[in-house]
Protein backbone atom coordinates (compact mmCIF):
# COMPACT_ATOMS: atom_id res chain seq x y z
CA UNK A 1 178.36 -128.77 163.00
CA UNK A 2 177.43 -129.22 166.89
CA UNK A 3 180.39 -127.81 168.56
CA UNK A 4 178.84 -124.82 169.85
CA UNK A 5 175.65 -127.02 171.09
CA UNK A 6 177.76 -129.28 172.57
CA UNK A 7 179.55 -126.17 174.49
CA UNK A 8 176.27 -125.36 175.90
CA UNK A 9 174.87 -128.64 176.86
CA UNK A 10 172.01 -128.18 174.71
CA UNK A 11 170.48 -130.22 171.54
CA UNK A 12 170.12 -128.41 168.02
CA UNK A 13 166.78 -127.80 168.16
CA UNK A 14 167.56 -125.70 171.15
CA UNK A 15 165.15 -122.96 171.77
CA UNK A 16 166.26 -119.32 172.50
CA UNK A 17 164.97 -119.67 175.96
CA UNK A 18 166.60 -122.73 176.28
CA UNK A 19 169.94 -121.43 175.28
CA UNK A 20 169.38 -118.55 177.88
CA UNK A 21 168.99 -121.27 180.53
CA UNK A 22 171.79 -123.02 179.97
CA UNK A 23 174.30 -120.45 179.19
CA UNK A 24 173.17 -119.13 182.73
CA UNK A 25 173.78 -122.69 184.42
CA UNK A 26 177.47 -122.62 183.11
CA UNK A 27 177.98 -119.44 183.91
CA UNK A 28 177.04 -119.85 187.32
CA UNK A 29 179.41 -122.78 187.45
CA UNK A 30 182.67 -121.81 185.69
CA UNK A 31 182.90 -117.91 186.61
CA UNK A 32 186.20 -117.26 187.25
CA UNK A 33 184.96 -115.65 190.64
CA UNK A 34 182.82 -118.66 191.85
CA UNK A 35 185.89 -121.46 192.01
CA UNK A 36 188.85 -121.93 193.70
CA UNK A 37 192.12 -120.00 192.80
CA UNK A 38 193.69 -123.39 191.23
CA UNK A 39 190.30 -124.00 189.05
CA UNK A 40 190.22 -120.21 188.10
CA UNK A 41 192.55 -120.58 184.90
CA UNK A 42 190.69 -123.46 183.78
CA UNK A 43 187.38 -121.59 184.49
CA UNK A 44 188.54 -118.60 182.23
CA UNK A 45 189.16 -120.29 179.32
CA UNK A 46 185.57 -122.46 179.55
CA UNK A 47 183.95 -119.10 180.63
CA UNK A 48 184.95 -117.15 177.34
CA UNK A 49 184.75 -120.53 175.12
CA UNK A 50 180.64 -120.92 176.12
CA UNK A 51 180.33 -117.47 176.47
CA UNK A 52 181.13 -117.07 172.19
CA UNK A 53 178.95 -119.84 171.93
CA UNK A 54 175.99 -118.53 173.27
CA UNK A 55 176.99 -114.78 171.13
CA UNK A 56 176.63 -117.23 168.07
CA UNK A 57 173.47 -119.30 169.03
CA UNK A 58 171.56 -116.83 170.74
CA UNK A 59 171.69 -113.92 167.69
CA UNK A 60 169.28 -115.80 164.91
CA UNK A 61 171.35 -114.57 162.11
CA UNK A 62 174.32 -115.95 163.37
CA UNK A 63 172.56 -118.69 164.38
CA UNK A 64 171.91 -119.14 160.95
CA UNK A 65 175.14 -118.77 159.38
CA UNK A 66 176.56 -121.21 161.79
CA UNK A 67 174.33 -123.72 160.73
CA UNK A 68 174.41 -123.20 157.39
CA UNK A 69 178.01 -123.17 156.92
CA UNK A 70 179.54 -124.77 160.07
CA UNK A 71 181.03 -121.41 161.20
CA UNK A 72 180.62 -117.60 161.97
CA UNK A 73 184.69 -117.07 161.65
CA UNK A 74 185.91 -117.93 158.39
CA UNK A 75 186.07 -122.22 159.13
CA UNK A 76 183.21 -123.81 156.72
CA UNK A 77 182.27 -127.25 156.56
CA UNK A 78 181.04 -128.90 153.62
CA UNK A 79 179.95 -131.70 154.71
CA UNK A 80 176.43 -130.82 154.11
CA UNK A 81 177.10 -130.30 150.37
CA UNK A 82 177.27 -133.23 147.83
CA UNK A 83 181.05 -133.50 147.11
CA UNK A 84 182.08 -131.94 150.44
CA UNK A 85 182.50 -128.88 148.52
CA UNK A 86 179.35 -126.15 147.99
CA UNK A 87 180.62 -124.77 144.23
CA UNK A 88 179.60 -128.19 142.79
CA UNK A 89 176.54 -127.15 142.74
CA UNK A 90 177.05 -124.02 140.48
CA UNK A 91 179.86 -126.19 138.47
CA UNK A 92 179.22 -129.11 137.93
CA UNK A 93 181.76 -131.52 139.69
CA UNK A 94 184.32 -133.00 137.14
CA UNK A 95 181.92 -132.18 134.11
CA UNK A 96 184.01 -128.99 133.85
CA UNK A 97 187.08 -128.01 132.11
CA UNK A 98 187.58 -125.93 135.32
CA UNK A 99 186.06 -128.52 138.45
CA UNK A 100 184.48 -126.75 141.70
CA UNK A 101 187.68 -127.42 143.39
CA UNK A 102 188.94 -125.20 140.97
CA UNK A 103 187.01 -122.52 142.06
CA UNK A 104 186.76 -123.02 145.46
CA UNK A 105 190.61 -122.53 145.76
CA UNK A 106 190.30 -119.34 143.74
CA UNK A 107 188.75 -117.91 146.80
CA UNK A 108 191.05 -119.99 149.37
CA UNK A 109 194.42 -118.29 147.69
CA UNK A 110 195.83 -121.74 147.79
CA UNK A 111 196.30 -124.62 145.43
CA UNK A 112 195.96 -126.93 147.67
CA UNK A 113 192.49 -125.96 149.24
CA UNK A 114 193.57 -125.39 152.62
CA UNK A 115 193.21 -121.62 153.38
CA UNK A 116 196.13 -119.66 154.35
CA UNK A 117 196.20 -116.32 156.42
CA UNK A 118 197.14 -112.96 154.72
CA UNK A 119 201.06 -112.83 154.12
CA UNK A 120 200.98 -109.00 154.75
CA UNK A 121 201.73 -107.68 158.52
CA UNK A 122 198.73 -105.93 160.12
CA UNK A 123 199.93 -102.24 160.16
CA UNK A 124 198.55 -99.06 162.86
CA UNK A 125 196.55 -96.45 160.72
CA UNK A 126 198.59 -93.78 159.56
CA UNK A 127 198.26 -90.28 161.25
CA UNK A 128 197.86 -87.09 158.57
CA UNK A 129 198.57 -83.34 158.90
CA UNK A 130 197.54 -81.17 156.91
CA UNK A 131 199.62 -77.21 157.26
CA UNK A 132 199.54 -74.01 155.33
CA UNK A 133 203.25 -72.53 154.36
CA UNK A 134 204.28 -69.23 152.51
CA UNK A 135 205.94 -69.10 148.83
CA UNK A 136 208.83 -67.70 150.50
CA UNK A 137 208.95 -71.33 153.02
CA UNK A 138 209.44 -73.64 149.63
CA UNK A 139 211.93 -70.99 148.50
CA UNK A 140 214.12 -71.22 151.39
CA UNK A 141 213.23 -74.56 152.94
CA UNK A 142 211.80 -74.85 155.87
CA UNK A 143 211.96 -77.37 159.21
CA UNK A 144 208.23 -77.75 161.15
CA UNK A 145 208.09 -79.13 164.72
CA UNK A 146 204.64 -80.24 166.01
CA UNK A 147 204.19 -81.84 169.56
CA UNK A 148 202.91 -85.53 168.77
CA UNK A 149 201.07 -87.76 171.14
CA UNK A 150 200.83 -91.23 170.26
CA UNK A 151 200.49 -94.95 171.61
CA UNK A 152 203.71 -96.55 171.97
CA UNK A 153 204.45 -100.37 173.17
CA UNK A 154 204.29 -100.52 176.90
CA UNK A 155 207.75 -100.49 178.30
CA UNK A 156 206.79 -102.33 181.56
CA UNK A 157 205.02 -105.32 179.88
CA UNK A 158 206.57 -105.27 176.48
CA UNK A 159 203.20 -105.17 174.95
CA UNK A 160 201.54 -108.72 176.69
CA UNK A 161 199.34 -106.60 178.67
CA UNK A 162 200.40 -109.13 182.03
CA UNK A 163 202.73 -108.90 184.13
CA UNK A 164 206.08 -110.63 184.75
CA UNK A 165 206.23 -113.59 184.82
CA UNK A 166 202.48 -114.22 184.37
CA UNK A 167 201.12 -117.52 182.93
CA UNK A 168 199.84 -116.93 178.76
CA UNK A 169 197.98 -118.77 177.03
CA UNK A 170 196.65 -119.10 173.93
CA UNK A 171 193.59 -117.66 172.16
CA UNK A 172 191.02 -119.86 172.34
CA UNK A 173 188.90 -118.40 169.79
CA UNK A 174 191.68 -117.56 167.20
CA UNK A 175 193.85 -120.91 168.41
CA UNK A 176 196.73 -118.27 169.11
CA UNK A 177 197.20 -116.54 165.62
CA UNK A 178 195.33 -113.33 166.25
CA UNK A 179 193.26 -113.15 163.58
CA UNK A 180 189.97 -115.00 162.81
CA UNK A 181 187.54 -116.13 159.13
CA UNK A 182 184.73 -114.32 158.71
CA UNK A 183 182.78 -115.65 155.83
CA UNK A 184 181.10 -112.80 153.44
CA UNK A 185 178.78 -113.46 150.97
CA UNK A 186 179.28 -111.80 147.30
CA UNK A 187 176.27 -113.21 145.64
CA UNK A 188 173.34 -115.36 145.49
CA UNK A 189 175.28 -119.03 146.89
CA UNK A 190 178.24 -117.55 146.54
CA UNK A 191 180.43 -116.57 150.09
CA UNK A 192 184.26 -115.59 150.53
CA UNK A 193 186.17 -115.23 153.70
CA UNK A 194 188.10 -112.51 155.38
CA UNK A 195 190.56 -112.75 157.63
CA UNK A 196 189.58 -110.17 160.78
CA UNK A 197 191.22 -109.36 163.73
CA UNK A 198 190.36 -111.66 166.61
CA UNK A 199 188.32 -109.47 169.39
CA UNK A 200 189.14 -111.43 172.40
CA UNK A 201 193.03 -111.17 172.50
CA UNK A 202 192.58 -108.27 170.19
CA UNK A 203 195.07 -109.74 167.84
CA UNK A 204 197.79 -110.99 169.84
CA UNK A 205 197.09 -114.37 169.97
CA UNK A 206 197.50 -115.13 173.91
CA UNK A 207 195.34 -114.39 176.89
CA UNK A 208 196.18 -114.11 181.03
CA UNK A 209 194.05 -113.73 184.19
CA UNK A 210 192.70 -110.58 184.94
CA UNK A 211 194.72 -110.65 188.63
CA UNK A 212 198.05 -110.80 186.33
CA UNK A 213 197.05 -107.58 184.24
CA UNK A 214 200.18 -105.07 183.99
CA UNK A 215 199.69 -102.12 186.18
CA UNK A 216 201.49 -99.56 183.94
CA UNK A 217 199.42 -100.00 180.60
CA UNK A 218 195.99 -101.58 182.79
CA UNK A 219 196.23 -104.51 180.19
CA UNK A 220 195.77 -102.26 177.19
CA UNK A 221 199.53 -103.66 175.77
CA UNK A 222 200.55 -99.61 175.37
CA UNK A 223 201.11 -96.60 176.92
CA UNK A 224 201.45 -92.98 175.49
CA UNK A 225 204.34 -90.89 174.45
CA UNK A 226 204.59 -87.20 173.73
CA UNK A 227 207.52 -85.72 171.81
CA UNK A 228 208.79 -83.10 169.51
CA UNK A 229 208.49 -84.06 165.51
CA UNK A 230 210.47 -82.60 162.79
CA UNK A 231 208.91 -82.56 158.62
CA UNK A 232 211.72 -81.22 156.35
CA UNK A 233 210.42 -79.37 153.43
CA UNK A 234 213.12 -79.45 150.56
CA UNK A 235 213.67 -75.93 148.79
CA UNK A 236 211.86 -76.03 146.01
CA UNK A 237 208.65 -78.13 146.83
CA UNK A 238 205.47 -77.73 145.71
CA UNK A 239 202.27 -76.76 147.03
CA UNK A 240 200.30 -80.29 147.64
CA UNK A 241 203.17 -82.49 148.49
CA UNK A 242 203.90 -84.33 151.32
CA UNK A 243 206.66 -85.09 154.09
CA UNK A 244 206.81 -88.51 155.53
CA UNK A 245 208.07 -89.64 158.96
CA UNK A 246 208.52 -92.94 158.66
CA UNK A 247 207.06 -95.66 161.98
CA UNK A 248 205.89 -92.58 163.99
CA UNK A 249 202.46 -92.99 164.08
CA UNK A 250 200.59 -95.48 167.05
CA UNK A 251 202.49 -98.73 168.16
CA UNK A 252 200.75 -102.01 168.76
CA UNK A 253 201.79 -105.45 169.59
CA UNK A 254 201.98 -107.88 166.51
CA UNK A 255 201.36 -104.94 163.74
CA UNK A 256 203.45 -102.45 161.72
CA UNK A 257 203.83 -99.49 162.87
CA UNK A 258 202.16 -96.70 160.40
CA UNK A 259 203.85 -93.22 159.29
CA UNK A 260 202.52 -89.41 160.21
CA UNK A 261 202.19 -87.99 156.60
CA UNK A 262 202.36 -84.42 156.51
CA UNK A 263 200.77 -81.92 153.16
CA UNK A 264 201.75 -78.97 152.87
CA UNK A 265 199.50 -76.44 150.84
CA UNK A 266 201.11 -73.10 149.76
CA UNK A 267 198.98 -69.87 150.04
CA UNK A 268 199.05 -67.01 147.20
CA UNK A 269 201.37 -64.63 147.14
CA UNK A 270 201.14 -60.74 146.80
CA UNK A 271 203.91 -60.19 144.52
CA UNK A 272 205.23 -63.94 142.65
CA UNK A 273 202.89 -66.65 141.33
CA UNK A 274 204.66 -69.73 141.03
CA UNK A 275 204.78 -72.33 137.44
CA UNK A 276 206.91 -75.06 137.82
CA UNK A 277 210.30 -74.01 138.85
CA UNK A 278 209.77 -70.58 137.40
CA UNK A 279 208.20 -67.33 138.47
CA UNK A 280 206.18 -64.85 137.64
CA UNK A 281 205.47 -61.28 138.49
CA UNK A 282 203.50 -58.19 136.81
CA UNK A 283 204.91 -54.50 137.08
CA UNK A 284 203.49 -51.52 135.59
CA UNK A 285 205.34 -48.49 134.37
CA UNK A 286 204.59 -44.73 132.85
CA UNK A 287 205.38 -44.52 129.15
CA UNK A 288 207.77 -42.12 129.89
CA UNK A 289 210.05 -44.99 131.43
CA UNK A 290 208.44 -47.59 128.57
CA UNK A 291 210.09 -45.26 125.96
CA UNK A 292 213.37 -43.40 127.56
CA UNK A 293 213.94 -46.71 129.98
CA UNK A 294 214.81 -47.00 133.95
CA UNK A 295 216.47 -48.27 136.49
CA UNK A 296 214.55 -49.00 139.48
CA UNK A 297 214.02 -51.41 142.29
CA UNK A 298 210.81 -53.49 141.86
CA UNK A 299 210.26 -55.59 144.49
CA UNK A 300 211.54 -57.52 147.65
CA UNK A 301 212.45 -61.25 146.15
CA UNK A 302 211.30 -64.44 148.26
CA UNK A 303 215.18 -64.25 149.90
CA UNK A 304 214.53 -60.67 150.88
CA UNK A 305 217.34 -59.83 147.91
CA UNK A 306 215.45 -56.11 146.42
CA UNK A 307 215.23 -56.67 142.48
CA UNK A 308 216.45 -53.91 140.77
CA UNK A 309 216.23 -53.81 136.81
CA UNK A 310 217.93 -51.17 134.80
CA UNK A 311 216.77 -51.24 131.26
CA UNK A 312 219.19 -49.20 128.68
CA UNK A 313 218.30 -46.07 127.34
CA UNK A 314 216.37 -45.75 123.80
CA UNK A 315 215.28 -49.37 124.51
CA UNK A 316 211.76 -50.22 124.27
CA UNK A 317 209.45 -51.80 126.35
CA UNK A 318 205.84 -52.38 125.36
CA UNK A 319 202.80 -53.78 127.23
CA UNK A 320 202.85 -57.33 127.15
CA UNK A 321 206.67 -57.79 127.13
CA UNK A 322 208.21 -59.81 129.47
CA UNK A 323 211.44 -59.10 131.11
CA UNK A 324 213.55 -62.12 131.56
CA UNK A 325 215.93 -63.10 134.87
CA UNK A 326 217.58 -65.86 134.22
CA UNK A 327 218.26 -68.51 137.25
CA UNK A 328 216.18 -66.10 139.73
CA UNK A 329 212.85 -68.35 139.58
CA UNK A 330 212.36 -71.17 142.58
CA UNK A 331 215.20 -73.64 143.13
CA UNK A 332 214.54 -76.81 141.41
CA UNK A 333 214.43 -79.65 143.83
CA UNK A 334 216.41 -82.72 143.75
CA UNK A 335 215.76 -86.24 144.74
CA UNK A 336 216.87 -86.65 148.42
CA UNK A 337 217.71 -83.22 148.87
CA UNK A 338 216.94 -81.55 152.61
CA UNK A 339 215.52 -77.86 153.79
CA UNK A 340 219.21 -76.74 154.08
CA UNK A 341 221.04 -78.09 150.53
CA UNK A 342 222.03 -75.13 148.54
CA UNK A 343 221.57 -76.82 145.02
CA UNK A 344 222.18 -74.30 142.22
CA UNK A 345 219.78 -74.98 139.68
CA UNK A 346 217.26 -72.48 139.80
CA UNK A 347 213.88 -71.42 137.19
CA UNK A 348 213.49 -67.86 135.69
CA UNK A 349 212.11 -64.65 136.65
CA UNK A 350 209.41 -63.27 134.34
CA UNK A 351 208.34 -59.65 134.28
CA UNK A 352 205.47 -58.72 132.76
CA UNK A 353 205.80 -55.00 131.78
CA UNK A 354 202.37 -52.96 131.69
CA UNK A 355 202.63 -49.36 130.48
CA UNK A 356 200.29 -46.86 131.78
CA UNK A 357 199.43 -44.01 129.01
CA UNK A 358 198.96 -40.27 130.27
CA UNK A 359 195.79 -39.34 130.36
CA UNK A 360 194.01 -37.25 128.00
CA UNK A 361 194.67 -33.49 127.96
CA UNK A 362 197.86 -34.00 129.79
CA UNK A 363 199.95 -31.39 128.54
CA UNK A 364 200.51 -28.38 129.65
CA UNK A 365 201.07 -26.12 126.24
CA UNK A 366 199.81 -26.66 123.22
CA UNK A 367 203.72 -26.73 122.44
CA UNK A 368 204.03 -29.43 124.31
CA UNK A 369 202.82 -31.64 122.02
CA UNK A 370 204.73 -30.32 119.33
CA UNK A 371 207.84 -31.13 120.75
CA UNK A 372 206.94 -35.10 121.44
CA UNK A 373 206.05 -34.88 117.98
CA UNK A 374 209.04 -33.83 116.58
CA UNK A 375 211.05 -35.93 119.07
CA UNK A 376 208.82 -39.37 118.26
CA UNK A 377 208.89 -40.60 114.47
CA UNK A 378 205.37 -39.81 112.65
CA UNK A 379 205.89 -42.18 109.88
CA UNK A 380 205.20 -45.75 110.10
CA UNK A 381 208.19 -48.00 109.91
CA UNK A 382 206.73 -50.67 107.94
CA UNK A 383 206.08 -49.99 104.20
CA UNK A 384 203.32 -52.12 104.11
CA UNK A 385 201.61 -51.37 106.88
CA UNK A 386 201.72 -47.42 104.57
CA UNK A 387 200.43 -49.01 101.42
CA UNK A 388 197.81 -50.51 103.22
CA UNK A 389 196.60 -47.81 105.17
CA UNK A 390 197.54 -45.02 102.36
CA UNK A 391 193.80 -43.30 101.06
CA UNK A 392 194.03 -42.11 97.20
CA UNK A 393 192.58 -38.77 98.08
CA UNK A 394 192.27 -37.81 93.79
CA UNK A 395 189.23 -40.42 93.89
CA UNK A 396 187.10 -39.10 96.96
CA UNK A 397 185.66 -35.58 95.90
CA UNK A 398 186.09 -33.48 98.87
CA UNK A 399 182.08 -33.38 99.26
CA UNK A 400 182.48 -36.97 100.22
CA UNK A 401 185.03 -36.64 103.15
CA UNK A 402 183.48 -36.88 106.48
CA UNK A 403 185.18 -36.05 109.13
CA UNK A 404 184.47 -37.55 112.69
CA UNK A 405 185.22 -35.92 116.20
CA UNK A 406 182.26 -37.47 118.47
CA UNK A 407 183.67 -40.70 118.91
CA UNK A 408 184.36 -43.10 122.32
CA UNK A 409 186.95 -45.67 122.82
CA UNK A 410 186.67 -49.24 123.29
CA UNK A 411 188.62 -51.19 125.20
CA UNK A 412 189.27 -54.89 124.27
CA UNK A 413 187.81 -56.58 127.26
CA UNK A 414 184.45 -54.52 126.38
CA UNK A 415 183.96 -55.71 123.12
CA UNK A 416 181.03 -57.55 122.12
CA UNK A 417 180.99 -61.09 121.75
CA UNK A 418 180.06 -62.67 118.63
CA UNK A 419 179.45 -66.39 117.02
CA UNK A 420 182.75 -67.99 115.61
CA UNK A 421 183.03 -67.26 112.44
CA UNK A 422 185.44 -68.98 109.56
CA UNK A 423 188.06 -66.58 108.97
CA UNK A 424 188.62 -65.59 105.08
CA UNK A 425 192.09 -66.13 103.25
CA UNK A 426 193.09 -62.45 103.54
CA UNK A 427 192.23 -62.07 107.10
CA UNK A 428 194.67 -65.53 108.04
CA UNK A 429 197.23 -63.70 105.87
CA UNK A 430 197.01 -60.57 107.74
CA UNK A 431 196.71 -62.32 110.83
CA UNK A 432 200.33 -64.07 110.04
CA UNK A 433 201.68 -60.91 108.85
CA UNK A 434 201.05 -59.35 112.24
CA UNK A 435 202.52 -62.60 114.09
CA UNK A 436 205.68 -62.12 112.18
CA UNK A 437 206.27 -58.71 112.45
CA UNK A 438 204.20 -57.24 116.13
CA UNK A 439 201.98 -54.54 116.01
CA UNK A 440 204.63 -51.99 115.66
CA UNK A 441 205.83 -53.11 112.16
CA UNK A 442 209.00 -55.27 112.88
CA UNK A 443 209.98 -58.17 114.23
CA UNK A 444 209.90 -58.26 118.05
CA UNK A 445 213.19 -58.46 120.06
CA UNK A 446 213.56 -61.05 122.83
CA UNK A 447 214.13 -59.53 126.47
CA UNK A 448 217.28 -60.08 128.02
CA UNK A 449 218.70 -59.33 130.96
CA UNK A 450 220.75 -56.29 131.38
């Protein structure tokens, strides 16, 4: 391939210097600003075409390429290869099952060998925000304006970049289609191409004068627009999920238009922690209200509703129950639903209950405890939890009864750690028997609301 020579007036065995000299001849002879006003047109289009020319020859790697394969842009030649195609080499011509051609299609996208240019739409980046909202915001729904500035199409020139009624023409470099090949090796003898967008007309596909550049946009085919933008978060999102406004982000000429995608992260709360549609909350009571019950605002719900629960009276609650309010958990969201629908599917409130013992010595009288004796049963309810723990005091002599008062207590999150160890028959058994019927010897009632 000699085109580019030939554009500079220079033989292939052109040296750099050489290609200096005569890229500076031309120049001097077809800048736009050194002919006449009806030779200026002409001059432009000469001026950029021998100005990519000497880019190409002048930059030895490129240089290279161009030789090698007949093109820097995605437009190879192979006329230098035996079969006019370079991937006979690797396969062998019509020796094959699958011939060169084969292949060389494969990286065309074509079945007939001509390449084609991508059938997608070039598309703007898309913008991203990222915002923090409250538990109580994806509880109620919630509406967030931001001020957006953004490129937009120039209004004046409609996104030519020239002005009325000025004289386009096409790319000379990209032959009007805005894009150009780039050829990109993937391997020893092995290249591809890319399509890329073409940096003279900057993907538009025509080019003016510089006198006929639009005055609003100074040529640059858009102008900028501020404006109020408005996500809708759904009652009953979740923390991580996004809001899309669809063909807001930066306009070009020629391309798609990309979105603004908004994520929203929710922070902790103080009071609620959030699983799936449902909620959860801990509370912690005296054992005085654990054993005679109570009836007592909680808290402040995510509505601002207070949450009072009124347990009945002789009804038990022990640490590690859960109190159950049905439908009072986060709404559960629906497909296409807005900040503002009022569906009425809701999760549950859970209540963890945590009872807080007296402390020791925490009577007053001696006769104090006496009287929560007599008013609390002192016999086990479970008959085997008595057989098991009943001592046959006829065979331990008395001399062999130690009694212990110097003792400490351990709490269950202090315990040492030890090894796994295989449990034993009797200890699954007893560890069953105790899932069956609680700690307290019976079977555990469900919490429901009252």
């Amino acid at each position: 391939m000699t085109e580019l020579y030939e554009l500079l007036e220079v033989e292939t065995t052109a040296t750099a210097t050489e290609i200096k000299k005569a890229y500076r001849k031309l120049a001097l002879r077809y800048h736009p600003d050194k002919v006449g006003e009806d030779e200026r047109e002409e001059a432009e289009l000469k001026f950029k075409e021998f100005s990519h020319a000497y880019e190409v020859l002048i930059d030895e790697d490129r240089r290279k390429e161009y030789d090698t394969y007949g093109t820097t842009d995605g437009r190879p030649s192979y006329t230098e290869f035996p079969g006019g195609n370079p991937f006979d080499n690797f396969y062998g011509g019509a020796q094959n099952a699958y011939d060169a051609n084969d292949f060389h299609n494969f990286f065309n996208g074509t079945p007939g060998g001509a390449p084609r240019r991508p059938q997608t739409k070039p598309r703007t980046e898309d913008a991203e925000l990222e915002v923090t909202v409250t538990l109580e915001d994806l509880f109620r729904g919630k509406v967030i304006k931001s001020t957006s500035t953004r490129n937009i199409i120039c209004t004046t020139c409609k996104g030519s970049g020239a002005r009325k009624n000025a004289a386009m023409k096409p790319c000379g470099i990209c032959e009007g289609s805005g894009t150009v090949r780039k050829i990109r090796r993937v391997g020893p003898g092995l290249v591809t191409q890319d399509y890329i967008e073409c940096n003279t007309c900057h993907g538009v596909g025509k080019i003016f004068r510089a006198k006929d550049t639009c005055k609003k946009c100074s040529g640059k085919r858009t102008i900028e627009e501020t404006k109020i933008l408005e996500f809708e978060i759904p009652r009953g999102a979740r923390s991580g999920e996004t809001v899309v406004l669809t063909g807001e982000s930066d306009q070009y000429p020629g391309k798609e238009t990309g979105d603004i995608v908004m994520t929203f992260h929710c922070k902790d709360h103080a009071v609620f922690e959030r699983r799936g549609d449902d909620l959860y909350a801990k509370y912690r009571i005296p054992l005085a209200d654990a054993l005679c019950g109570f009836s007592k605002v909680l808290f402040k719900h995510l509505d601002g509703r207070g949450v009072k629960v009124t347990t009945p009276r002789g009804k038990v609650i022990r640490s590690g129950d859960y109190i159950k309010l049905k439908d009072e958990g986060m709404p559960v969201k629906e497909e296409g639903s807005s900040w503002f629908s009022r569906g009425n599917k809701r999760g549950d409130l859970y209540i963890e209950m945590d009872i807080e013992f007296p402390p020791d010595n925490w009577y007053l009288e001696k006769n104090d405890l006496l009287k929560i004796k007599n008013l609390l049963p002192t016999e086990l309810s479970s008959k085997r939890d008595i057989e098991k723990q009943t001592v046959d005091r006829d065979s331990i002599p008395e001399e062999n009864i130690e009694e212990f008062i110097d003792f400490s207590i351990a709490r269950g999150n202090a315990l040492p750690e030890y090894p796994e160890e295989k449990k034993t028959n009797e200890q699954d058994e007893y560890q069953d028997y105790y899932e069956d019927y609680g700690a307290y010897g019976g079977a555990q009632p469900e919490c429901t609301q009252q």
